[in-house]
Protein backbone atom coordinates (compact mmCIF):
# COMPACT_ATOMS: atom_id res chain seq x y z
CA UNK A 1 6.53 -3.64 -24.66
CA UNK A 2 8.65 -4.66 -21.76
CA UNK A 3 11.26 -1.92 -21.91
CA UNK A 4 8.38 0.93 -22.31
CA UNK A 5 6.10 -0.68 -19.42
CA UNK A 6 9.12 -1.56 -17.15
CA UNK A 7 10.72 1.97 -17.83
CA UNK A 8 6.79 3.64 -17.19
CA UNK A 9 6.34 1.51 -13.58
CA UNK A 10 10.31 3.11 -12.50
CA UNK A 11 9.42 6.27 -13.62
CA UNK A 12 6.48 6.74 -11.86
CA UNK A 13 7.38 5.10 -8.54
CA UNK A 14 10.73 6.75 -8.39
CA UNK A 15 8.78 10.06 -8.46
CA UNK A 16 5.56 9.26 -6.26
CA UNK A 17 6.04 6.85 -3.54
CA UNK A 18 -9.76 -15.78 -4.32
CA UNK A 19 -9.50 -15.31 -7.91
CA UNK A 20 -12.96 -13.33 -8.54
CA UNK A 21 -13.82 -10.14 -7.21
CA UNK A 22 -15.69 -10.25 -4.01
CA UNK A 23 -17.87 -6.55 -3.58
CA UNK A 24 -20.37 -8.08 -1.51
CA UNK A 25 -22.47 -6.48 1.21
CA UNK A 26 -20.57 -7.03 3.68
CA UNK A 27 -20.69 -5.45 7.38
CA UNK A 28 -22.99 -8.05 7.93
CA UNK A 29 -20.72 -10.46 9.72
CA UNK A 30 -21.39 -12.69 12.92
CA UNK A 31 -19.39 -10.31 15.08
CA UNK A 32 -21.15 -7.19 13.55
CA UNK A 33 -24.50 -8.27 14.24
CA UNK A 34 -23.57 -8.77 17.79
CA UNK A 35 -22.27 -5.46 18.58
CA UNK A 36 -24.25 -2.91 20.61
CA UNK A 37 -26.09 -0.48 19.04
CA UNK A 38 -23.33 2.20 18.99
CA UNK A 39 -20.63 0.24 18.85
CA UNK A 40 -22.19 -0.96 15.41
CA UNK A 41 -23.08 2.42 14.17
CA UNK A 42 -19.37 3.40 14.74
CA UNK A 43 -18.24 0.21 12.48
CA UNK A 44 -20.51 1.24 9.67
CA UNK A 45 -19.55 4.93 9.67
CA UNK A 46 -15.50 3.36 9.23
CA UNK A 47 -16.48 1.00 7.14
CA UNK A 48 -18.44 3.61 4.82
CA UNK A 49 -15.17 5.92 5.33
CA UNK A 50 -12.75 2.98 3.62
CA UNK A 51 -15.44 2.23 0.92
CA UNK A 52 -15.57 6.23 0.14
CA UNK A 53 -11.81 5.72 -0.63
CA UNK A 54 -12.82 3.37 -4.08
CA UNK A 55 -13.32 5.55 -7.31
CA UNK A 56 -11.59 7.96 -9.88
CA UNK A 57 -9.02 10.12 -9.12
CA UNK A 58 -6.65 13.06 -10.17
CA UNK A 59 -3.93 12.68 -7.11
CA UNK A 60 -1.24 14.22 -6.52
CA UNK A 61 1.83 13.36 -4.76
CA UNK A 62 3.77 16.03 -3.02
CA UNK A 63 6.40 15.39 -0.81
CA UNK A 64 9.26 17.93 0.81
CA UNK A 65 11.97 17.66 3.38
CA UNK A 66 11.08 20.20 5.87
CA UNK A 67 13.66 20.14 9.01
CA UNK A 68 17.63 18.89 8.67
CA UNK A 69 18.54 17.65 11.98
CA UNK A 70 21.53 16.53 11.36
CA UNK A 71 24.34 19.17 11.55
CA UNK A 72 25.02 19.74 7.53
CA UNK A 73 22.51 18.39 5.76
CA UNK A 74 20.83 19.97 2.94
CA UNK A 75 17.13 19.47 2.23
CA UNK A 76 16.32 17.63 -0.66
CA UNK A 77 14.73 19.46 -3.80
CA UNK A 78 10.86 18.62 -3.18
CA UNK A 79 9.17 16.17 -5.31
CA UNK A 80 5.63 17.07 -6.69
CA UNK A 81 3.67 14.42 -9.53
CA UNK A 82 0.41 14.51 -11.10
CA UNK A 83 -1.04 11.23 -11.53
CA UNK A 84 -4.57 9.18 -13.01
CA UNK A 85 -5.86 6.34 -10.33
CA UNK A 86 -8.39 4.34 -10.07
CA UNK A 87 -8.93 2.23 -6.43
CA UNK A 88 -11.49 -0.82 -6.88
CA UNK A 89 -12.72 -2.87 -4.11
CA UNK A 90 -11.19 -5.96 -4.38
CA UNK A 91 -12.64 -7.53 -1.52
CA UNK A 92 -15.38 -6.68 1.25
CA UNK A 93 -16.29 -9.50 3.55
CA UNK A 94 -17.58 -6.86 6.33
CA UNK A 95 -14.50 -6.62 8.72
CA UNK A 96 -12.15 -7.13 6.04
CA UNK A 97 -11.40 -4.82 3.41
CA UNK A 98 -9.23 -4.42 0.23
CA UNK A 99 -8.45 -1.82 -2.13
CA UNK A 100 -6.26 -2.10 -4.87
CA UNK A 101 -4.82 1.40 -6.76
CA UNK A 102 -3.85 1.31 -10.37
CA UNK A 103 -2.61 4.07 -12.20
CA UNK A 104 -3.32 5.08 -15.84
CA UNK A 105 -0.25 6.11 -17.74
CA UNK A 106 0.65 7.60 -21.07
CA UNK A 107 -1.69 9.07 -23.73
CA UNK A 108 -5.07 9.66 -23.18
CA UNK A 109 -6.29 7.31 -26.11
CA UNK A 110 -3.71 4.81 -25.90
CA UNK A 111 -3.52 4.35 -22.08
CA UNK A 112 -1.54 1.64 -20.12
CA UNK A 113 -1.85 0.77 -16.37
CA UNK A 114 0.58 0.31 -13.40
CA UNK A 115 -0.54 -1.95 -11.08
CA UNK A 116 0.19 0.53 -7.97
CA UNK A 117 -0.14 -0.11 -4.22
CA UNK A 118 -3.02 -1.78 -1.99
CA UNK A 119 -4.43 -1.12 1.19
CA UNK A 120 -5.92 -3.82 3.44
CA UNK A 121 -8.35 -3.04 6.45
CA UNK A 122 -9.00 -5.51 9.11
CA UNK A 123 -11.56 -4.78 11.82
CA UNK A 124 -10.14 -5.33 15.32
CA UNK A 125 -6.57 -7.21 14.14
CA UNK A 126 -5.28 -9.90 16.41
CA UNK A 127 -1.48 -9.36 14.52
CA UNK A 128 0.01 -6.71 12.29
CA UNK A 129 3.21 -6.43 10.57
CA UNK A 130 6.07 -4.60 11.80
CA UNK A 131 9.03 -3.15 9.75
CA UNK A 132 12.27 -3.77 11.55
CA UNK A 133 14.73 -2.05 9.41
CA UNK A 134 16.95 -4.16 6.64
CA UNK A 135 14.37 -5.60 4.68
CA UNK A 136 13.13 -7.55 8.05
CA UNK A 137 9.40 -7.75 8.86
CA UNK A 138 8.22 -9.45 11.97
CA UNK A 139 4.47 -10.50 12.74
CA UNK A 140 3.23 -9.14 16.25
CA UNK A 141 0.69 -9.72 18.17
CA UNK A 142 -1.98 -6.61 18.81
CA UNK A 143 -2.89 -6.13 22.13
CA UNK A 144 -7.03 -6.68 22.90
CA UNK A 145 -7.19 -2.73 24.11
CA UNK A 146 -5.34 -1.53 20.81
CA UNK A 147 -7.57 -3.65 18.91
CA UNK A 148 -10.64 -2.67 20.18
CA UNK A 149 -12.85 -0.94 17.76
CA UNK A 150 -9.72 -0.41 15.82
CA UNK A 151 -8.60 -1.02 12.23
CA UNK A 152 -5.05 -2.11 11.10
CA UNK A 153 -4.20 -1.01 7.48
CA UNK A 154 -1.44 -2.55 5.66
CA UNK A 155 0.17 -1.08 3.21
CA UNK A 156 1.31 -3.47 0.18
CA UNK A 157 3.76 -2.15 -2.53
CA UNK A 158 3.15 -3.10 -6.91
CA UNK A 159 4.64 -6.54 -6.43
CA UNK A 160 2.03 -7.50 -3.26
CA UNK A 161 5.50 -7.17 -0.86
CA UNK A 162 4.49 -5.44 2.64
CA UNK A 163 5.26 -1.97 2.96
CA UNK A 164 3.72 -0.92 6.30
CA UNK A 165 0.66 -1.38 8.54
CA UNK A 166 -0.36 0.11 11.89
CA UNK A 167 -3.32 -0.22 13.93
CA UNK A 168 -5.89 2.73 15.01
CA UNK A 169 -9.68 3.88 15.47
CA UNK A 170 -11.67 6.55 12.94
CA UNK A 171 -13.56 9.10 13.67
CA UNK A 172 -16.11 10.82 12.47
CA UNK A 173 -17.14 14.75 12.61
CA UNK A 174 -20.45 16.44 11.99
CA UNK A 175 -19.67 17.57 8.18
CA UNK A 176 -19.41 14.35 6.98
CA UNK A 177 -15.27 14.32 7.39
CA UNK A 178 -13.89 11.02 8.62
CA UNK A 179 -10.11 10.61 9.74
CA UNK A 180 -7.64 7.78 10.97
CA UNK A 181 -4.40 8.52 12.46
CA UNK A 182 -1.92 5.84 13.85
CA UNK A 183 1.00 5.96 16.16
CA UNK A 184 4.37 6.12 14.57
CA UNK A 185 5.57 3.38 12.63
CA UNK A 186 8.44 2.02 10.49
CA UNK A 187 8.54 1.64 7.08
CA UNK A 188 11.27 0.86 4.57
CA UNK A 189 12.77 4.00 1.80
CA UNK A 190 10.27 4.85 -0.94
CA UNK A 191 11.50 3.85 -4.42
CA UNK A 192 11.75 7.95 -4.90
CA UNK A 193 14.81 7.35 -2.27
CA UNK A 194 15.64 4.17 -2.43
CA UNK A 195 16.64 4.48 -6.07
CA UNK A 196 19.03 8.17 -6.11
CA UNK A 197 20.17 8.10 -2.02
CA UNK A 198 21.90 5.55 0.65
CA UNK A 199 22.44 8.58 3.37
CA UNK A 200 19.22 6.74 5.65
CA UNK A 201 17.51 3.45 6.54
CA UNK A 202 14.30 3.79 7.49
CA UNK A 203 11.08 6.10 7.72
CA UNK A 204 9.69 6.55 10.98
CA UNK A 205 6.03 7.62 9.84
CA UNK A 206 2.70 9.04 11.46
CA UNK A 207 0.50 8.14 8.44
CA UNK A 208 -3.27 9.83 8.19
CA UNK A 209 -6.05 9.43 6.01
CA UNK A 210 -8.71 12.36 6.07
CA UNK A 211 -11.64 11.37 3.71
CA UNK A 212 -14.04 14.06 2.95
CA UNK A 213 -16.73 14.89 0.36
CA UNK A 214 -14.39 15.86 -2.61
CA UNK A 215 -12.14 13.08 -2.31
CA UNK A 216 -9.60 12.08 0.13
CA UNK A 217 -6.05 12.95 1.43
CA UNK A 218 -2.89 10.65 2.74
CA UNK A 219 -0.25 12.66 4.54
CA UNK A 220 2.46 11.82 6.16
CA UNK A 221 4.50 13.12 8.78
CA UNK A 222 7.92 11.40 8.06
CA UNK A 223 11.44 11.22 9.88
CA UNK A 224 14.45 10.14 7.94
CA UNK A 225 16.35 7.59 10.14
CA UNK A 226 20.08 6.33 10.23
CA UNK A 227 19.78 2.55 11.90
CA UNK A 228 23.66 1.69 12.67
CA UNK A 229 24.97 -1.59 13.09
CA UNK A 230 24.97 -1.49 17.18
CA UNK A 231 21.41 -0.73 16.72
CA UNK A 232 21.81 2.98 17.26
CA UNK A 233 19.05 5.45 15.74
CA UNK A 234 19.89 8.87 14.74
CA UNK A 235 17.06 10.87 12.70
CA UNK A 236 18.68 12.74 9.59
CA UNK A 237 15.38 14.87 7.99
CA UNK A 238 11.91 15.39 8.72
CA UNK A 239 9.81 15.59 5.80
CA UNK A 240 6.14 15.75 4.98
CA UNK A 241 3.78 14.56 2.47
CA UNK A 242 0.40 15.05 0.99
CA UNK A 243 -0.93 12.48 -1.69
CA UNK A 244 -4.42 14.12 -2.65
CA UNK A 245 -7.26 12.67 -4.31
CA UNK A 246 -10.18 14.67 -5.65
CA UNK A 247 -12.85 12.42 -7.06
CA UNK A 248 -12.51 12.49 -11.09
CA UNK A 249 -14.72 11.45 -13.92
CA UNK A 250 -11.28 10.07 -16.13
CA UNK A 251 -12.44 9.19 -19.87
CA UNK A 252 -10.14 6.13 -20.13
CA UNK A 253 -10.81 4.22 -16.21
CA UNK A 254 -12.18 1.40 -18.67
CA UNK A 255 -8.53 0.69 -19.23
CA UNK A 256 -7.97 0.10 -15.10
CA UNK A 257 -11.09 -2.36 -14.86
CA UNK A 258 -9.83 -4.29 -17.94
CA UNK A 259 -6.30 -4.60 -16.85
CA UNK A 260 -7.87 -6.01 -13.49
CA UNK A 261 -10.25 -8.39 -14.94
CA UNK A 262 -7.85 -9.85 -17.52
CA UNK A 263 -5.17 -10.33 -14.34
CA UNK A 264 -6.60 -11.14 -11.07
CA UNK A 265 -6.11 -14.15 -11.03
CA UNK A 266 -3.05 -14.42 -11.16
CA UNK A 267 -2.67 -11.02 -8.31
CA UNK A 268 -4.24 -13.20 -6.09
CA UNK A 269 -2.23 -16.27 -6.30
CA UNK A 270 0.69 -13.74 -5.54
CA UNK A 271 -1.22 -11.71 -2.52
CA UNK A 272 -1.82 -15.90 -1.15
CA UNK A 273 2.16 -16.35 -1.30
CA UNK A 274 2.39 -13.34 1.23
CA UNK A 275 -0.35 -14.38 3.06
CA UNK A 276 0.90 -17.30 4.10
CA UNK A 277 4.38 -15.79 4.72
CA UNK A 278 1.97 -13.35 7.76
CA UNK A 279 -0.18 -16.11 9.09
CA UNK A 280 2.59 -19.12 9.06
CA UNK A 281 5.82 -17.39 9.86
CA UNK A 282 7.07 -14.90 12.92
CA UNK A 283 9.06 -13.27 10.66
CA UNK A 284 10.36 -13.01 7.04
CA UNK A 285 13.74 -10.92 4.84
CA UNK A 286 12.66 -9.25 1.65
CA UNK A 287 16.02 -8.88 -0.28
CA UNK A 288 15.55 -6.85 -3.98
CA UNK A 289 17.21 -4.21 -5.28
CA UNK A 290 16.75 -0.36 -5.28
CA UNK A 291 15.49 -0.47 -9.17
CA UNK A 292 13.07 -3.68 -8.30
CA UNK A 293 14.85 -6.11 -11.03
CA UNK A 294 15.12 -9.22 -7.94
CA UNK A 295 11.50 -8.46 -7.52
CA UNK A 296 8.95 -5.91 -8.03
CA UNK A 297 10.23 -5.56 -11.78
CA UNK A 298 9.95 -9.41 -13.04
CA UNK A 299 6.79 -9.95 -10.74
CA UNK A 300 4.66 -6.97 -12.79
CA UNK A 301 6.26 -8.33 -15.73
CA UNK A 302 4.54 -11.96 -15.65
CA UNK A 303 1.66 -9.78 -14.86
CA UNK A 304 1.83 -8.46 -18.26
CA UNK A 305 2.06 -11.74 -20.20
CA UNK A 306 -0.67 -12.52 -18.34
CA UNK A 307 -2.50 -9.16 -19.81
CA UNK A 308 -1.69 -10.20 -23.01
CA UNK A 309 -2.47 -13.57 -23.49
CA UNK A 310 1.20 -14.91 -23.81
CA UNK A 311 0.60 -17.41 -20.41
CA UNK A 312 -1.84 -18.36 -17.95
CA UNK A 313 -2.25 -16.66 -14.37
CA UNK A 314 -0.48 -20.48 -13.41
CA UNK A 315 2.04 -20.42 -15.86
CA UNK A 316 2.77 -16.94 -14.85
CA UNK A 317 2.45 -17.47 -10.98
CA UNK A 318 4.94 -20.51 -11.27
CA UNK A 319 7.55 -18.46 -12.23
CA UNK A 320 7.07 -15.74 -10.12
CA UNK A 321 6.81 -18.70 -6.84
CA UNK A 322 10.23 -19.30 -7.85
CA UNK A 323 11.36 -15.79 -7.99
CA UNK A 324 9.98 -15.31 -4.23
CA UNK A 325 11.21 -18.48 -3.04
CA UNK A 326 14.33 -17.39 -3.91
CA UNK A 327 14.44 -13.61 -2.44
CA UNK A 328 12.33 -13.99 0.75
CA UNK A 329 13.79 -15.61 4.08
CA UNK A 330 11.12 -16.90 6.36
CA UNK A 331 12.55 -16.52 10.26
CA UNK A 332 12.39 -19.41 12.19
């Protein structure tokens, strides 16, 4: 069981990219009934926008070098993968949001899910996280003009680890089609990269999510970067991608729910670790390996025994404190 799952979670992210469930009302915070009229019309059409992104999917993840900028480089064959999700709200405390993705993988009747990646939402974000290059994140401050009306999303990869966040306003159109679109930022390789190349160090990114009545869309508008040693930045590539999601009634979704139920427990003790790591630290070092077998690999995999009864969300959380304590660097 551990060679098939472990071999299932490479495979597919080489070629894409509290302990109960909280799915209250929400919106109806302090701050949200204080808001002008507009002002809180505007939160609950972006808050309805994030929600929309919940459900059952057939996605698709297509990505494709586009421009080589450097002098001799050759574009990269393009990378195109079907895939089953379903994205449950794990939390919804009104200016807070949480979805977590999991993909269904292998047979139809005998399914098996990857816990995939997350995507928080915080309304009007006081601090974000910011990629630095070399496995180095760094907690900033947001200024109070960014923030306002604003949402930060952060980006978590399978193991809870930040990937990337960034901070900017929806909006809305007549027909019902809602879209947010952040400035430029850094992010570390994809595990598509990360696993077959060492020719870059970083993705500078303009990341936008376009929900609409079918479903949703994530593109990305991405520069390859080279980060030398002096600090220099030359861009290599420019590639972009399309991750599509067309709302999907999938037979076996069951699966998704009762991989969640039977593990969240012990998710969440893992998402608190990295909490406290981006409300208690300026800064923190990441260090795994391309293939994830420091980190993202052993992490799922105490997930599993979890799934199965062999330990407890504690038991399994213990050893996977150690694991982190032993690959992450806070910054003093």
């Amino acid at each position: 069981m551990k060679i098939a799952y472990l071999a299932a979670v490479a495979a597919i992210l080489t070629a894409g990219g509290c302990a109960t469930t909280n799915t209250g009302a929400g919106g109806e915070t302090a701050a949200a009934a204080q808001m002008p009229e507009r002002s809180r019309a505007l939160y609950e059409q972006d808050r309805e926008a994030i929600l929309a992104m919940q459900g059952e999917y057939a996605v698709t993840f297509d990505f494709r070098e586009t421009v080589p900028v450097a002098d001799g480089y050759e574009l990269a064959e393009p990378k195109f993968t079907p895939a089953r999700e379903v994205v449950i709200v794990v939390e919804d405390t009104g200016d807070f949001i949480m979805l977590q993705h999991l993909l269904i993988v292998g047979a139809e009747e005998e399914p098996f899910i990857v816990k995939h990646w997350r995507q928080d939402w915080r309304y009007e974000p006081e601090t974000v996280l910011a990629f630095q290059g070399h496995d180095d994140w760094t907690v900033e401050a947001v200024p109070a003009a960014e923030a306002a009306g604003a949402w930060s999303q952060t980006v978590y990869q399978v193991d809870d680890s930040p990937r990337y966040a960034a901070v900017a306003p929806w909006t809305h159109d007549a027909d019902g089609v809602s879209t947010w679109e952040p400035p430029v930022s850094w992010r570390p390789l994809p595990r598509r990269d990360d696993t077959t190349r060492d020719d870059y160090d970083v993705i500078a990114a303009v990341n936008r999510h376009t929900v609409m009545p079918w479903g949703w869309t994530h593109e990305q508008d991405n520069s390859k970067l080279v980060v030398e040693d002096d600090g220099a930045v030359r861009e290599l590539v420019r590639e972009i991608g399309v991750n599509t999601y067309r709302n999907t009634d999938l037979s076996n979704d069951q699966a998704a729910h009762d991989y969640w139920a039977a593990t969240q427990d012990y998710w969440a003790m893992v998402r608190g670790y990295f909490d406290n790591l981006e409300t208690g630290t300026q800064g923190f070092h990441i260090e795994d390996d391309a293939e994830g077998t420091l980190l993202y690999g052993p992490v799922l995999e105490a997930g599993q025994r979890v799934l199965f009864g062999i330990a407890t969300a504690e038991e399994a959380y213990a050893e996977a404190e150690t694991l982190l304590n032993s690959q992450i660097t806070v910054v003093e």
